[in-house]
N, C-alpha and C. Protein backbone atom coordinates (compact mmCIF):
# COMPACT_ATOMS: atom_id res chain seq x y z
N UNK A 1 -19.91 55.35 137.22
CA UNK A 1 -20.45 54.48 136.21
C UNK A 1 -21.06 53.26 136.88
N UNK A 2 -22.33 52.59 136.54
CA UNK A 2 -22.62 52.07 137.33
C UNK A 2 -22.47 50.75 135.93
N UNK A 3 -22.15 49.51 137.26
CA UNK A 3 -21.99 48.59 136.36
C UNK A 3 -23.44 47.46 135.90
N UNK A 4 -23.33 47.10 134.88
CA UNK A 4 -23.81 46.10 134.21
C UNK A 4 -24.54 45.05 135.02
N UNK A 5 -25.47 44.71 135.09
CA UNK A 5 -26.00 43.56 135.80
C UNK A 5 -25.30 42.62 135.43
N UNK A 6 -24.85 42.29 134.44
CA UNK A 6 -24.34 40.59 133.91
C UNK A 6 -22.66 41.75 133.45
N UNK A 7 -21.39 41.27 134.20
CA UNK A 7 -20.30 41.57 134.00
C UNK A 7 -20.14 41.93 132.48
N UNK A 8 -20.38 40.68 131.70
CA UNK A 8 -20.01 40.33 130.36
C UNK A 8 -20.42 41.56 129.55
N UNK A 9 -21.37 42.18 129.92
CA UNK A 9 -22.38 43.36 129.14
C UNK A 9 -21.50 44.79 129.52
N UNK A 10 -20.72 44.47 130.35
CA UNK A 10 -19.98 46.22 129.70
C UNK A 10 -18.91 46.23 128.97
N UNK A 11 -19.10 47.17 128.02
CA UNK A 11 -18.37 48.12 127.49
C UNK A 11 -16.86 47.74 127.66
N UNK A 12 -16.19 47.27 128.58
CA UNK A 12 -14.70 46.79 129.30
C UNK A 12 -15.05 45.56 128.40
N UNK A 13 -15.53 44.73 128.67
CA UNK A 13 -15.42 43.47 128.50
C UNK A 13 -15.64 42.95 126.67
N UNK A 14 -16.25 44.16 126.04
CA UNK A 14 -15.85 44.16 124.70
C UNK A 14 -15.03 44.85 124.01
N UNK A 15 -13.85 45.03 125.11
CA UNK A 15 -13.01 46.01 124.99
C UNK A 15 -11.80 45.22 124.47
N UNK A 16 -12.05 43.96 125.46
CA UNK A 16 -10.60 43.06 125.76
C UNK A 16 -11.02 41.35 125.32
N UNK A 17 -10.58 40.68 125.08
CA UNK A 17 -10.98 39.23 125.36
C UNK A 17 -9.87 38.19 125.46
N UNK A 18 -9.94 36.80 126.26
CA UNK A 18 -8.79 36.47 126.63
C UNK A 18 -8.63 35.26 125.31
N UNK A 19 -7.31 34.92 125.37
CA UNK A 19 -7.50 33.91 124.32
C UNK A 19 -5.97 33.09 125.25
N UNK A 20 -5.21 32.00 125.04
CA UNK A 20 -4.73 30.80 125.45
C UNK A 20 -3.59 31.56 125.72
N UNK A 21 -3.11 32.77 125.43
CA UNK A 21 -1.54 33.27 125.88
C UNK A 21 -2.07 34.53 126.67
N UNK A 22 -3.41 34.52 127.44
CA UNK A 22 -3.82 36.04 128.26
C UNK A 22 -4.20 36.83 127.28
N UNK A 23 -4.68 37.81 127.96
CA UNK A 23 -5.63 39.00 127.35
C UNK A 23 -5.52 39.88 126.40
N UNK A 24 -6.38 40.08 125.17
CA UNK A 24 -6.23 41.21 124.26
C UNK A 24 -6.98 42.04 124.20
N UNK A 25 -5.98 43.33 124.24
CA UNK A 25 -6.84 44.72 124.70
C UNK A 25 -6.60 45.34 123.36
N UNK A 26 -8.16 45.90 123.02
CA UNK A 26 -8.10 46.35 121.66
C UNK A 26 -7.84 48.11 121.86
N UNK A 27 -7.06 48.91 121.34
CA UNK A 27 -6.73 50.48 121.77
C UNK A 27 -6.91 51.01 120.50
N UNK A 28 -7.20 52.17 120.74
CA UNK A 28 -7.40 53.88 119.79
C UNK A 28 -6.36 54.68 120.31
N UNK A 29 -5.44 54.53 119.52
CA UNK A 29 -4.39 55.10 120.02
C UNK A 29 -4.06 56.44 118.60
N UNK A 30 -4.32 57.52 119.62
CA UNK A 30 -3.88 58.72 118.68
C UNK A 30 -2.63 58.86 119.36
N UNK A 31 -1.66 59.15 117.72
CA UNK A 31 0.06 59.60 118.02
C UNK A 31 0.17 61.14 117.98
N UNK A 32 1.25 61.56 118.31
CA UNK A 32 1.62 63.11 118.66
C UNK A 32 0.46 64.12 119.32
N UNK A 33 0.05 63.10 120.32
CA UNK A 33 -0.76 63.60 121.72
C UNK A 33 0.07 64.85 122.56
N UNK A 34 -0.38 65.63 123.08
CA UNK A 34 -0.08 66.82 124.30
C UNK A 34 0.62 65.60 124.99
N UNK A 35 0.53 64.88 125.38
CA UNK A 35 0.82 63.55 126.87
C UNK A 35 0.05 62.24 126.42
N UNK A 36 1.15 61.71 127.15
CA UNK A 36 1.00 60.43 127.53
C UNK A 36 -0.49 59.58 128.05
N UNK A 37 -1.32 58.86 127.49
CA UNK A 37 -2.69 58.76 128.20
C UNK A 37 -3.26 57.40 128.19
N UNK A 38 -3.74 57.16 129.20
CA UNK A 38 -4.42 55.74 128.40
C UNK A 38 -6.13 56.28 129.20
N UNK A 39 -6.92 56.30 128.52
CA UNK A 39 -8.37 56.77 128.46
C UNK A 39 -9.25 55.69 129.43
N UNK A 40 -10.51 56.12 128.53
CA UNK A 40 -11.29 55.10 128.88
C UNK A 40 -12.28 54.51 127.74
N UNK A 41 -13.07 53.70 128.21
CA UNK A 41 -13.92 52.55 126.81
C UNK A 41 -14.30 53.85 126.03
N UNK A 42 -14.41 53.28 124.81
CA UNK A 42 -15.04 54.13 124.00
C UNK A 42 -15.52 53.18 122.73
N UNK A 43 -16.79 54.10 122.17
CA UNK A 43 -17.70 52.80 121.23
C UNK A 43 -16.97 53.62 119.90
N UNK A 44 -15.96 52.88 119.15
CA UNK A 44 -15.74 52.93 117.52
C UNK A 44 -16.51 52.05 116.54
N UNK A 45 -16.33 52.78 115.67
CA UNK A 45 -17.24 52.10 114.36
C UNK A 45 -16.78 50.29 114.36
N UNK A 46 -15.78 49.93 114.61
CA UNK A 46 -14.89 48.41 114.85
C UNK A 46 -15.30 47.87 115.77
N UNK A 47 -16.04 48.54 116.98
CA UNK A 47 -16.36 47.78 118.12
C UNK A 47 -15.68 48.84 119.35
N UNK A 48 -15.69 48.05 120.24
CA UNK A 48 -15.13 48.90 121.62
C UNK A 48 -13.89 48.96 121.92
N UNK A 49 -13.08 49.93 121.93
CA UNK A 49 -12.15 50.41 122.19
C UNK A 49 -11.45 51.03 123.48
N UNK A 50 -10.04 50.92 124.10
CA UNK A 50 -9.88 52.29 124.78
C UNK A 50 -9.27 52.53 124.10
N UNK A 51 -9.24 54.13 124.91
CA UNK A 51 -8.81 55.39 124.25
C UNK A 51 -7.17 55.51 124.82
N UNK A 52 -6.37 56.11 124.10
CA UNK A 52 -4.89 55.95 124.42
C UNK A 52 -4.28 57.20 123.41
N UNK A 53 -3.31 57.78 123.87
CA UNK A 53 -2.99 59.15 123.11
C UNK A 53 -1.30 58.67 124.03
N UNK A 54 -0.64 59.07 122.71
CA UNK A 54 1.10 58.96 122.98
C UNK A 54 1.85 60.34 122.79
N UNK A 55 2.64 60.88 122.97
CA UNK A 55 3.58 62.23 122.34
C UNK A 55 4.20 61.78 121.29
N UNK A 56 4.42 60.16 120.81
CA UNK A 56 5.58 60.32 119.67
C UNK A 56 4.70 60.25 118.52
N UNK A 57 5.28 60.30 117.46
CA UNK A 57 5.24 60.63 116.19
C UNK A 57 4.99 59.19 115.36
N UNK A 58 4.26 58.96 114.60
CA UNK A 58 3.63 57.23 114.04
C UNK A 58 4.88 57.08 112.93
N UNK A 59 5.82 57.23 113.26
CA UNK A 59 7.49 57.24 112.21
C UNK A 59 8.00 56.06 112.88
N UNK A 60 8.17 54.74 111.97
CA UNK A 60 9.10 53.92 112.33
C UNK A 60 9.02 53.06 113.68
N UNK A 61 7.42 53.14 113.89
CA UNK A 61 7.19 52.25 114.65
C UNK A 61 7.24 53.03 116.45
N UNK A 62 7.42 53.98 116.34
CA UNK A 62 7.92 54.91 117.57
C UNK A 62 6.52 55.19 118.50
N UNK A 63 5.51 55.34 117.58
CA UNK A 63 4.13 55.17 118.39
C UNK A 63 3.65 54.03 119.12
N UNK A 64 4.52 53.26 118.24
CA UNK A 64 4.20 51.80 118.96
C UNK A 64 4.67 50.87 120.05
N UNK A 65 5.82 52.08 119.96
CA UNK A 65 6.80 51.10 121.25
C UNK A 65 6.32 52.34 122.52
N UNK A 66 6.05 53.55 122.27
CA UNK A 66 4.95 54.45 123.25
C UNK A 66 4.09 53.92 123.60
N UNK A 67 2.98 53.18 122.52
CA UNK A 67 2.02 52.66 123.97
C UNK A 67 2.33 50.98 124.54
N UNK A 68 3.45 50.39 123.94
CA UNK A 68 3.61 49.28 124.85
C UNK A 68 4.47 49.68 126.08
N UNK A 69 5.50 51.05 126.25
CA UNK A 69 5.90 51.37 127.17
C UNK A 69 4.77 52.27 128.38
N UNK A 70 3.44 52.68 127.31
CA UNK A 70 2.40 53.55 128.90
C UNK A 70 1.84 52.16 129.11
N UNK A 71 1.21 51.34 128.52
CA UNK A 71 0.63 50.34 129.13
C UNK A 71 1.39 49.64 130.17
N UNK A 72 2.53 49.25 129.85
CA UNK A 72 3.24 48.58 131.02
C UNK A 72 3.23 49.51 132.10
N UNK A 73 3.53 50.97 131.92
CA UNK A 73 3.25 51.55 132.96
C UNK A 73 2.28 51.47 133.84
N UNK A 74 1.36 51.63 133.24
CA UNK A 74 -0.14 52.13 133.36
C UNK A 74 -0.76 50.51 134.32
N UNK A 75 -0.33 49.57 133.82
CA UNK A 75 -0.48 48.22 134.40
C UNK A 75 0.25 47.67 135.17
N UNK A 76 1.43 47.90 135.42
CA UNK A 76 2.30 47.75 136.31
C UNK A 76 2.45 46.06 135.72
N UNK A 77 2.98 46.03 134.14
CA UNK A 77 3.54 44.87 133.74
C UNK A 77 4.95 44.86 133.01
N UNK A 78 5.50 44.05 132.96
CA UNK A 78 6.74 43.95 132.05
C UNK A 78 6.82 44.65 130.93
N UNK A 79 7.51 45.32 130.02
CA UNK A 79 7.06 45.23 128.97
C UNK A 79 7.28 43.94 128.05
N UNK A 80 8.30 43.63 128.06
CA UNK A 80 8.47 41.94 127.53
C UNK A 80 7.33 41.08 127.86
N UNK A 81 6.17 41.43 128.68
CA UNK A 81 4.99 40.24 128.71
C UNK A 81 3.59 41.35 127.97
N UNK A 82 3.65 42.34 126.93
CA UNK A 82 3.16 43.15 126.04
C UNK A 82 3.41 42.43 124.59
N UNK A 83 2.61 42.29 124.02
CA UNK A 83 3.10 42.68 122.46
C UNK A 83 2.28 43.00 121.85
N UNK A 84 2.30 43.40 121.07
CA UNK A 84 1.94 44.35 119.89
C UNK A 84 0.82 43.00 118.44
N UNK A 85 -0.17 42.83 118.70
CA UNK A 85 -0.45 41.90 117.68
C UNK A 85 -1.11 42.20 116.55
N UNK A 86 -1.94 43.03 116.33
CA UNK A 86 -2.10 44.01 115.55
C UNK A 86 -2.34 45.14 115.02
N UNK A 87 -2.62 45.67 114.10
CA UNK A 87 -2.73 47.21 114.13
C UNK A 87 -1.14 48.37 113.61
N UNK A 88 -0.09 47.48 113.49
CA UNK A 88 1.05 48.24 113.85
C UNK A 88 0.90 49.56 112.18
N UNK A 89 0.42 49.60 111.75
CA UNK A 89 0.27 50.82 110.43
C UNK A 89 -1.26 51.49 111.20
N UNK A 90 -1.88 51.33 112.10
CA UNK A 90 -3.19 51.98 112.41
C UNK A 90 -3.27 52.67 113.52
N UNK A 91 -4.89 52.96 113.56
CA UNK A 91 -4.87 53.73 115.07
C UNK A 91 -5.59 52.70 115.81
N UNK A 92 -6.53 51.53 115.56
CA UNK A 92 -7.00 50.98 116.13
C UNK A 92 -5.91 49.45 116.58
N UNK A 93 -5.69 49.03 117.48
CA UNK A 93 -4.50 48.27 117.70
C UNK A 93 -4.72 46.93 118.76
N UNK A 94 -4.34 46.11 118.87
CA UNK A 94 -4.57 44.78 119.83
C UNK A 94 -3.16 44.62 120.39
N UNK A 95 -3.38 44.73 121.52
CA UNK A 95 -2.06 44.76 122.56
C UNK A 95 -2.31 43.10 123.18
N UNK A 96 -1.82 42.46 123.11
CA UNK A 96 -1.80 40.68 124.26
C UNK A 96 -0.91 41.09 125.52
N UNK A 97 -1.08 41.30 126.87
CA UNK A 97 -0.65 41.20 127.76
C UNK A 97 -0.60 39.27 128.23
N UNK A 98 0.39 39.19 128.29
CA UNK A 98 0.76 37.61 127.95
C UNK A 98 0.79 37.46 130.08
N UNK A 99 0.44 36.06 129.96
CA UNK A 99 0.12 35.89 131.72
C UNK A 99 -1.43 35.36 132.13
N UNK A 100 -1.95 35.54 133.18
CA UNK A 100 -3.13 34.77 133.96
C UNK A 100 -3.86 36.06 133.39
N UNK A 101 -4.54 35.14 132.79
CA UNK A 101 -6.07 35.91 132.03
C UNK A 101 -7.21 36.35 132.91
N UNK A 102 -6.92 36.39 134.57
CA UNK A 102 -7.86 36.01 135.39
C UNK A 102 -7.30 37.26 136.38
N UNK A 103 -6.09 37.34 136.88
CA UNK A 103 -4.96 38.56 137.07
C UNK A 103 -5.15 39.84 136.29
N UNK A 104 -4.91 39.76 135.23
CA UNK A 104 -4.75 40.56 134.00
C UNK A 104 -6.78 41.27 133.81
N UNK A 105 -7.45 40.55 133.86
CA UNK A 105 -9.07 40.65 133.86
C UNK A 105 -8.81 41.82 134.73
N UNK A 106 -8.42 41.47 136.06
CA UNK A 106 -8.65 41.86 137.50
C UNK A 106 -8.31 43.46 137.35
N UNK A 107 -7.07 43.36 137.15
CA UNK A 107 -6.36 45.05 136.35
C UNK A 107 -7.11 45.53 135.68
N UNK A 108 -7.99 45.41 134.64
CA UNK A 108 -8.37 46.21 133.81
C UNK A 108 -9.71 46.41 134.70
N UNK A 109 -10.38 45.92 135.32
CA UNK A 109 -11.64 46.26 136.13
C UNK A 109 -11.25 47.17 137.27
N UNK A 110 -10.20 46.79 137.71
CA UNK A 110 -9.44 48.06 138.76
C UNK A 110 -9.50 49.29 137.99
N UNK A 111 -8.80 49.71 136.92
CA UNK A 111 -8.47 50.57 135.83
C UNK A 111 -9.38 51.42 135.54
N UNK A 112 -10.62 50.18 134.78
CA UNK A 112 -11.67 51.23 134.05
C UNK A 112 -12.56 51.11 134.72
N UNK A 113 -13.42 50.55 136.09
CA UNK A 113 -14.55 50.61 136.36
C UNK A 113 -14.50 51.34 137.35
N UNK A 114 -13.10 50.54 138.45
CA UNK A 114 -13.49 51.43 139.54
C UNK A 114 -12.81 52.72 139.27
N UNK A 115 -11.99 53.15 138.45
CA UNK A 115 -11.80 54.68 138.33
C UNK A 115 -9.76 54.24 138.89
N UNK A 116 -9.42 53.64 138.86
CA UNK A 116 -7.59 53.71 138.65
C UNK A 116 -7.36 52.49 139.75
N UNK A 117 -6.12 52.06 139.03
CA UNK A 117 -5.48 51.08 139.97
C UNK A 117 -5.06 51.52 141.48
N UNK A 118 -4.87 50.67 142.24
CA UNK A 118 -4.23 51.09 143.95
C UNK A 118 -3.47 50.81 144.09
């Protein structure tokens, strides 16, 4: 994928935006997935999204604590510095990874541009 002349103009970057407690990553998260996944950008009718697919079941909140447990994976963050800010009845969802908005940037450009973290 080749990137954007001006950073701001991809697809990533209207994916996520930072606000005073670190970064919010907006997700499409389909429940009772084959596996565990966290995707890549994708353009929804709402704006830009990633893509994210869980195994559990959208019962009681169980989808939801699935993708704050792959993201922490997937990011190599706490889950206690995750939360959940909105979305929790949907598929489209805003995760705040709480921390340096500048750190946190850095990860997700590792992630989705260059093709996986190291």
């Amino acid at each position: 994928m080749a990137m954007p002349a001006n950073p701001k103009d991809s697809p990533l970057q209207k994916a996520w935006r930072t606000d005073k407690e670190g970064v919010l990553l907006r997700i499409y998260l389909t429940p009772k997935a084959s596996m565990d996944k966290v995707g890549e950008v994708f353009e929804h009718p709402s704006g830009a999204v990633i893509k994210a697919s869980v195994r559990a079941l959208p019962d009681k909140g169980k989808a939801n604590q699935a993708i704050i447990k792959l993201l922490s994976k997937e990011f190599r963050r706490p889950k206690t510095s995750l939360d959940l800010v909105s979305g929790m009845q949907s598929r489209v969802k805003t995760v705040r990874f709480n921390g340096n908005s500048t750190e946190i940037a850095k990860l997700f450009e590792k992630r989705f541009l260059s093709g996986g973290l190291v």
